[in-house]
N, C-alpha and C. Protein backbone atom coordinates (compact mmCIF):
# COMPACT_ATOMS: atom_id res chain seq x y z
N UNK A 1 241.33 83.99 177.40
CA UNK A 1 242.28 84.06 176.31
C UNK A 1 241.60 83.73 174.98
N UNK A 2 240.65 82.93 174.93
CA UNK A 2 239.98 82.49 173.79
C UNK A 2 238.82 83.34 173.12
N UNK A 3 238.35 84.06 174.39
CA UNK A 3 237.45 85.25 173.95
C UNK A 3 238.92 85.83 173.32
N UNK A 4 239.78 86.60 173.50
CA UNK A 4 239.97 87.58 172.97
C UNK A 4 241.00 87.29 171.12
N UNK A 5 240.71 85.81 171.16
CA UNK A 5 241.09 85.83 169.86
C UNK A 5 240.40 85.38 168.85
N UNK A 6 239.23 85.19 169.74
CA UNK A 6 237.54 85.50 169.08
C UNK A 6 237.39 87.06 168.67
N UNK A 7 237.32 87.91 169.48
CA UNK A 7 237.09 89.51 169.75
C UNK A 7 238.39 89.74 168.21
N UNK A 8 239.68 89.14 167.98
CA UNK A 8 240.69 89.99 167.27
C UNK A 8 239.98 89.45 166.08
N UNK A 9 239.44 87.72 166.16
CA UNK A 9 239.25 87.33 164.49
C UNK A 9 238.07 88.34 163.86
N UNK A 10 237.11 88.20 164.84
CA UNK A 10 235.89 88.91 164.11
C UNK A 10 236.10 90.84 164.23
N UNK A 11 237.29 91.06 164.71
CA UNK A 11 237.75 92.14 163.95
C UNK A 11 238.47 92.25 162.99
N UNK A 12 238.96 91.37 162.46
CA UNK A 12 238.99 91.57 160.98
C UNK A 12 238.75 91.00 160.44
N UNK A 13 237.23 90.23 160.22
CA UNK A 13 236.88 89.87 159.34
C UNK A 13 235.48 91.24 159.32
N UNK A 14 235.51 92.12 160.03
CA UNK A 14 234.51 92.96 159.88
C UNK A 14 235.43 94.57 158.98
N UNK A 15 236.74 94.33 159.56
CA UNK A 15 238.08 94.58 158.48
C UNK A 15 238.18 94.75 156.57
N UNK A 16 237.82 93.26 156.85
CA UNK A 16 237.97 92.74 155.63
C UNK A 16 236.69 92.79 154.77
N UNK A 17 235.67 93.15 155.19
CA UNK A 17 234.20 93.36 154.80
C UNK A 17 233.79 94.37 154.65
N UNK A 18 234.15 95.57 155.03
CA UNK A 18 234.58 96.88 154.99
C UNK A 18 235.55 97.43 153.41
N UNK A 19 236.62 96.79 153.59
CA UNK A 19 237.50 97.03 152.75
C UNK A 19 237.22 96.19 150.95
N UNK A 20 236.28 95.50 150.96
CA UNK A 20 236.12 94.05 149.52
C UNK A 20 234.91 95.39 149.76
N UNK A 21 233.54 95.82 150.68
CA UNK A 21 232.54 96.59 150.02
C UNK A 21 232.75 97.00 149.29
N UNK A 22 233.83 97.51 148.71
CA UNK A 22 233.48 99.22 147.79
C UNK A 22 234.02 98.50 146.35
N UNK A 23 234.91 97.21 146.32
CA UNK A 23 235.45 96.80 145.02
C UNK A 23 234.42 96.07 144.66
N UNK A 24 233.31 95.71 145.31
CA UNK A 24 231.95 94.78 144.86
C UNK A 24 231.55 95.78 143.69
N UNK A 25 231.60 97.28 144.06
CA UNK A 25 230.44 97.74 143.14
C UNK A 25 231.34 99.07 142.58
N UNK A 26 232.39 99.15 142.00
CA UNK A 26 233.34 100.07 141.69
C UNK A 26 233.65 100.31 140.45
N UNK A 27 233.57 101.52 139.87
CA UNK A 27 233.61 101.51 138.11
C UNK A 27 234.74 100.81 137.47
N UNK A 28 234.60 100.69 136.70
CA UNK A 28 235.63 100.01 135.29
C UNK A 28 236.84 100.82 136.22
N UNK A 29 238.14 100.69 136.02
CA UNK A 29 239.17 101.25 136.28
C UNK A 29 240.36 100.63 135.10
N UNK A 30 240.92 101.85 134.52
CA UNK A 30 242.20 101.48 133.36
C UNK A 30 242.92 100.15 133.98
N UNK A 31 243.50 100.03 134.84
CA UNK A 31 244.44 99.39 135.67
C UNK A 31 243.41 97.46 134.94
N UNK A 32 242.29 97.32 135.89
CA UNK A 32 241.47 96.33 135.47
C UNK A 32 241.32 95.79 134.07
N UNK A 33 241.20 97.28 133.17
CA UNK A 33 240.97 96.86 131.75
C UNK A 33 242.17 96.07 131.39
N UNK A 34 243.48 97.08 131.96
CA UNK A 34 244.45 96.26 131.41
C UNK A 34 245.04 95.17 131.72
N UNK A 35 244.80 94.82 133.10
CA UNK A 35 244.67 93.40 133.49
C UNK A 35 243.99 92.39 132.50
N UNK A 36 242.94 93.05 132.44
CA UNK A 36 241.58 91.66 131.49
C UNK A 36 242.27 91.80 130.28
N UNK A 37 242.95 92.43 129.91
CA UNK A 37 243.26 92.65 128.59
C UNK A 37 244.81 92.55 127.94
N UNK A 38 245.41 92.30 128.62
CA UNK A 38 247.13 92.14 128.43
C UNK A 38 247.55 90.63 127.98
N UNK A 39 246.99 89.73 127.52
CA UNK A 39 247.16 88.61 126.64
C UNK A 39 246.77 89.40 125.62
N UNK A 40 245.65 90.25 125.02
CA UNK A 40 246.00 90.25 123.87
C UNK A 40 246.99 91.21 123.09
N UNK A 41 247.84 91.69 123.70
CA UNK A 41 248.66 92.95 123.87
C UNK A 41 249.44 92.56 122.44
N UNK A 42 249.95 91.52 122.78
CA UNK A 42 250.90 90.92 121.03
C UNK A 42 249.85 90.33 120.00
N UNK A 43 248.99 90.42 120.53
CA UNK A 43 248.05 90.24 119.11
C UNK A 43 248.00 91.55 118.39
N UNK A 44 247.43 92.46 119.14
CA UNK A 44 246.79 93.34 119.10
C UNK A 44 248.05 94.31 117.94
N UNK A 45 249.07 93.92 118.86
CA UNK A 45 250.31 94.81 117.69
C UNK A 45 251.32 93.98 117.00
N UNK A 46 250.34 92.92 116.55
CA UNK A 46 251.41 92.25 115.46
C UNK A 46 250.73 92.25 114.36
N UNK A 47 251.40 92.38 113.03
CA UNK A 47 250.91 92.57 111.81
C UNK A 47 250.23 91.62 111.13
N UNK A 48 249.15 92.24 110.13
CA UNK A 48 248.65 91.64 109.31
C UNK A 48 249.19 90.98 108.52
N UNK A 49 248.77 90.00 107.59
CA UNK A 49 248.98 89.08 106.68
C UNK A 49 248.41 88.24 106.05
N UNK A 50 248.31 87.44 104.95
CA UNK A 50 247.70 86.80 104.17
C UNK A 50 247.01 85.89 105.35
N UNK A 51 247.83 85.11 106.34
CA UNK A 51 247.17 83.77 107.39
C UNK A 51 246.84 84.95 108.90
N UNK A 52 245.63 84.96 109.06
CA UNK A 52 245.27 85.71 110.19
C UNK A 52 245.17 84.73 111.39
N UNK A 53 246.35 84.73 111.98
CA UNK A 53 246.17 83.78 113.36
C UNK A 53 245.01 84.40 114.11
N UNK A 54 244.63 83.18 114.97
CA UNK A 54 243.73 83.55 115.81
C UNK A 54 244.03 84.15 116.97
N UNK A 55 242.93 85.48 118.61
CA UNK A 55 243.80 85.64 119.42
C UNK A 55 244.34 84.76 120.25
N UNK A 56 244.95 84.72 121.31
CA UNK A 56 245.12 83.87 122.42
C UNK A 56 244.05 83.92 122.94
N UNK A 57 243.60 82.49 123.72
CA UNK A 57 242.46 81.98 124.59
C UNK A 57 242.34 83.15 125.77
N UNK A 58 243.14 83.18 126.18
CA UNK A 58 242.94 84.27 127.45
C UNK A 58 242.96 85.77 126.82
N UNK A 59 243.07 86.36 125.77
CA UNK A 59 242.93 87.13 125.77
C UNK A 59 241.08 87.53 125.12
N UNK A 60 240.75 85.73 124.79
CA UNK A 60 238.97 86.24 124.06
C UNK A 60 238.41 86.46 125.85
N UNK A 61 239.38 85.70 126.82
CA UNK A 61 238.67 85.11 127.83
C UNK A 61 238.34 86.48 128.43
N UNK A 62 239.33 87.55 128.55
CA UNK A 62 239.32 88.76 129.21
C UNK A 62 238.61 89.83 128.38
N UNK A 63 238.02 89.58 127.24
CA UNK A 63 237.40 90.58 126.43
C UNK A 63 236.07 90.25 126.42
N UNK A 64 235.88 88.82 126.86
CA UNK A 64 234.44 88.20 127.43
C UNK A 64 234.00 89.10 129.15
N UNK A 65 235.08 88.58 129.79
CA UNK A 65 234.98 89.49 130.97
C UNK A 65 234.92 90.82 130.95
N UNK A 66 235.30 91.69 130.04
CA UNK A 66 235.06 93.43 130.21
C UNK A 66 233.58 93.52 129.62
N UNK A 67 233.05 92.81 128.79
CA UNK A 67 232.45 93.38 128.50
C UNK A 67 231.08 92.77 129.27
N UNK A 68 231.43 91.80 129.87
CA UNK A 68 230.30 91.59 130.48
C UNK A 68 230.29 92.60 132.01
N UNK A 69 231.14 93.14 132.67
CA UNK A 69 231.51 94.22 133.64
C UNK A 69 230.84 95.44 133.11
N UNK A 70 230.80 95.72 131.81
CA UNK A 70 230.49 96.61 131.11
C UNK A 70 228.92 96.79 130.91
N UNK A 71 228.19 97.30 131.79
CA UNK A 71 226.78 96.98 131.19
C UNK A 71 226.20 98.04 131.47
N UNK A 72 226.54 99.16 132.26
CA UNK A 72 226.14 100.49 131.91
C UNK A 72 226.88 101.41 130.79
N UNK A 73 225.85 102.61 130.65
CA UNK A 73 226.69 103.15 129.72
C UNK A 73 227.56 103.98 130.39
N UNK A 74 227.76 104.28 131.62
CA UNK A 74 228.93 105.10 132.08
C UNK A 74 230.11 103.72 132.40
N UNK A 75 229.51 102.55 132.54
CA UNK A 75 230.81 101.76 132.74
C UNK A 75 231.62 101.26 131.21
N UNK A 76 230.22 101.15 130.01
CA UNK A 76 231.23 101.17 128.99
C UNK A 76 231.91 102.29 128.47
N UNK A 77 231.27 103.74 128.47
CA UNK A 77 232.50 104.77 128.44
C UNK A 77 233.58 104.49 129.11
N UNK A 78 233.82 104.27 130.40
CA UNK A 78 235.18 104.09 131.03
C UNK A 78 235.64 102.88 130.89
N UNK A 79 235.73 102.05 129.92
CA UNK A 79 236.36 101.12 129.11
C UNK A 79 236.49 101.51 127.70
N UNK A 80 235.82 102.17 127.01
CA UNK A 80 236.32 102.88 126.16
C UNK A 80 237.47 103.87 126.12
N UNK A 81 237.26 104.97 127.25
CA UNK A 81 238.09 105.79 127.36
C UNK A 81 239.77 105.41 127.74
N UNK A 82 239.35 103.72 128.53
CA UNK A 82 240.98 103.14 128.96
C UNK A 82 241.48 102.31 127.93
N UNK A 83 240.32 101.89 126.99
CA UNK A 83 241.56 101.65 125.48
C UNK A 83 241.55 102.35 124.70
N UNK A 84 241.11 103.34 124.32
CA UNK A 84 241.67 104.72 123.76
C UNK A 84 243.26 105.10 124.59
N UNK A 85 243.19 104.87 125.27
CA UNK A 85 244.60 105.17 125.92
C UNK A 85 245.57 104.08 126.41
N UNK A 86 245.35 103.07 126.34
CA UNK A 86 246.17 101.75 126.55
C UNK A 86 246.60 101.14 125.44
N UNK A 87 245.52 101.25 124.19
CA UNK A 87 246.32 100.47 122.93
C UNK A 87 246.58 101.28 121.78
N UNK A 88 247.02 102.75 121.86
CA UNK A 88 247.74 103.33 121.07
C UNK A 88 248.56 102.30 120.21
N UNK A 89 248.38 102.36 118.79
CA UNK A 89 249.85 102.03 117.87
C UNK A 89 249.52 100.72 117.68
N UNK A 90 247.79 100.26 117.87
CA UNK A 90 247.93 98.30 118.04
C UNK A 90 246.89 98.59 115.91
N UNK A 91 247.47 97.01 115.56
CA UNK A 91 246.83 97.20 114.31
C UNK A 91 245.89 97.10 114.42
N UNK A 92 245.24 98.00 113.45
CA UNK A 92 243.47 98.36 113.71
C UNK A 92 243.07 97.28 112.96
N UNK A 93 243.35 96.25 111.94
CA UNK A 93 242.59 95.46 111.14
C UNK A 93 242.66 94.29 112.14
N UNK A 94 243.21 94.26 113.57
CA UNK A 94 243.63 92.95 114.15
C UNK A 94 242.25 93.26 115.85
N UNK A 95 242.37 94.83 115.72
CA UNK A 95 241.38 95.03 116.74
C UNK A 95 239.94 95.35 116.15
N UNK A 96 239.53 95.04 114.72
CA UNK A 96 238.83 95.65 114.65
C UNK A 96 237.39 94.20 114.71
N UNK A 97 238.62 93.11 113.96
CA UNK A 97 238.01 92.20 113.91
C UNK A 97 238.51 90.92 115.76
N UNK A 98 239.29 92.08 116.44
CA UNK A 98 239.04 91.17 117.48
C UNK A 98 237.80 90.29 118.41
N UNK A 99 236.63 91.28 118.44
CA UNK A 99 235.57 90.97 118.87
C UNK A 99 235.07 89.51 118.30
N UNK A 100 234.89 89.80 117.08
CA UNK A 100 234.02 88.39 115.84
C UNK A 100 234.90 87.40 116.21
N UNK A 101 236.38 87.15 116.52
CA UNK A 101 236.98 86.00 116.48
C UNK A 101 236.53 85.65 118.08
N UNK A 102 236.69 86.47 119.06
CA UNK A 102 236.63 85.74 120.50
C UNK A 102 235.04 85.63 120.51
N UNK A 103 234.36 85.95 119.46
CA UNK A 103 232.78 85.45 119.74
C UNK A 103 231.85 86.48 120.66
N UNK A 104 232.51 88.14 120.86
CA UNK A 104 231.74 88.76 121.74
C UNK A 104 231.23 89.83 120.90
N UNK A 105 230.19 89.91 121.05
CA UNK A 105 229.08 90.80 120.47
C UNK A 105 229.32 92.27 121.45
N UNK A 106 230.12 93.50 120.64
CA UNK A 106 230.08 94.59 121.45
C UNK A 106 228.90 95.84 120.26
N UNK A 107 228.38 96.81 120.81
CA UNK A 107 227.43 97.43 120.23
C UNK A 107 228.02 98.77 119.42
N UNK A 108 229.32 98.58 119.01
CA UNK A 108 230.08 100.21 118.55
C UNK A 108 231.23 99.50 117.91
N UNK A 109 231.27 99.92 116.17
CA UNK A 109 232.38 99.47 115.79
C UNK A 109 233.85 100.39 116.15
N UNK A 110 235.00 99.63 116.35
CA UNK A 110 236.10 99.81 116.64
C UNK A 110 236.70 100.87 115.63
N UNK A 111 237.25 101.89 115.82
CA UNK A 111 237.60 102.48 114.75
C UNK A 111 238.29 103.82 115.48
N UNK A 112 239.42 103.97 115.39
CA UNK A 112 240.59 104.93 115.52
C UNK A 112 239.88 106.79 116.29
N UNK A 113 238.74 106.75 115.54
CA UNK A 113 238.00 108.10 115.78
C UNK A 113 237.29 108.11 116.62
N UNK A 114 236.80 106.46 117.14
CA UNK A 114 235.52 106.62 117.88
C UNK A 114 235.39 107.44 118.95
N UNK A 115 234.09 108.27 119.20
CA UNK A 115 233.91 108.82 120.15
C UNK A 115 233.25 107.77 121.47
N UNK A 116 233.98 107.85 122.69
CA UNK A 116 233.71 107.02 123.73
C UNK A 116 232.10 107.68 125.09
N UNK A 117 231.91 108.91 124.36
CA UNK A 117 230.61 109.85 125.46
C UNK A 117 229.53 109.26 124.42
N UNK A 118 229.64 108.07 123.51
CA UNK A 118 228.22 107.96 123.03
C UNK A 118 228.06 106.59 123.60
């Protein structure tokens, strides 16, 4: 009896090792970006003004995390390409200088036109 709930555990943990392989090494995906990235969602589309609040902590925290995920150039295209399409309509003077406030050094300024295949 004890073999065989030996035999069931180490079937799925060979299950479960199988299934975590492929998310170890799996491109950027929109879904992820917008996970890492949904604290700064009300920053991102609330207006300018004379006193520029700072973002939320978790949202420098998740813009630290993409971009460190980000270290090819086909993985930063497909983080480009998923906020080109996730933050439609957010103020550009609040994303442009989002980077400089959470302290992350990205290599392409932010800007409405950018092309994401460079």
């Amino acid at each position: 009896m004890a073999f065989q709930g030996v035999r069931i555990l180490l079937a799925a943990v060979v299950v479960c090792l199988l299934v975590a392989a492929p998310c170890a090494n799996a491109a950027i995906t929109c879904s992820r970006v917008a996970t890492l990235l949904s604290a700064c969602v009300s920053y991102l589309r609330g207006r300018s003004g004379p006193i520029h609040p700072p973002p939320p902590p978790f949202c420098c925290t998740g813009l630290r995390s993409l971009n460190s995920l980000a270290k090819t150039k086909a993985e930063r295209q497909a983080a480009c390409n998923c906020l080109t399409q996730l933050f439609r309509g957010v103020n550009l003077g609040r994303a442009r200088t989002l980077p400089a406030s959470c302290g992350v050094r990205i290599p392409y300024p932010i800007s409405p036109t950018i092309s994401c295949s460079t």
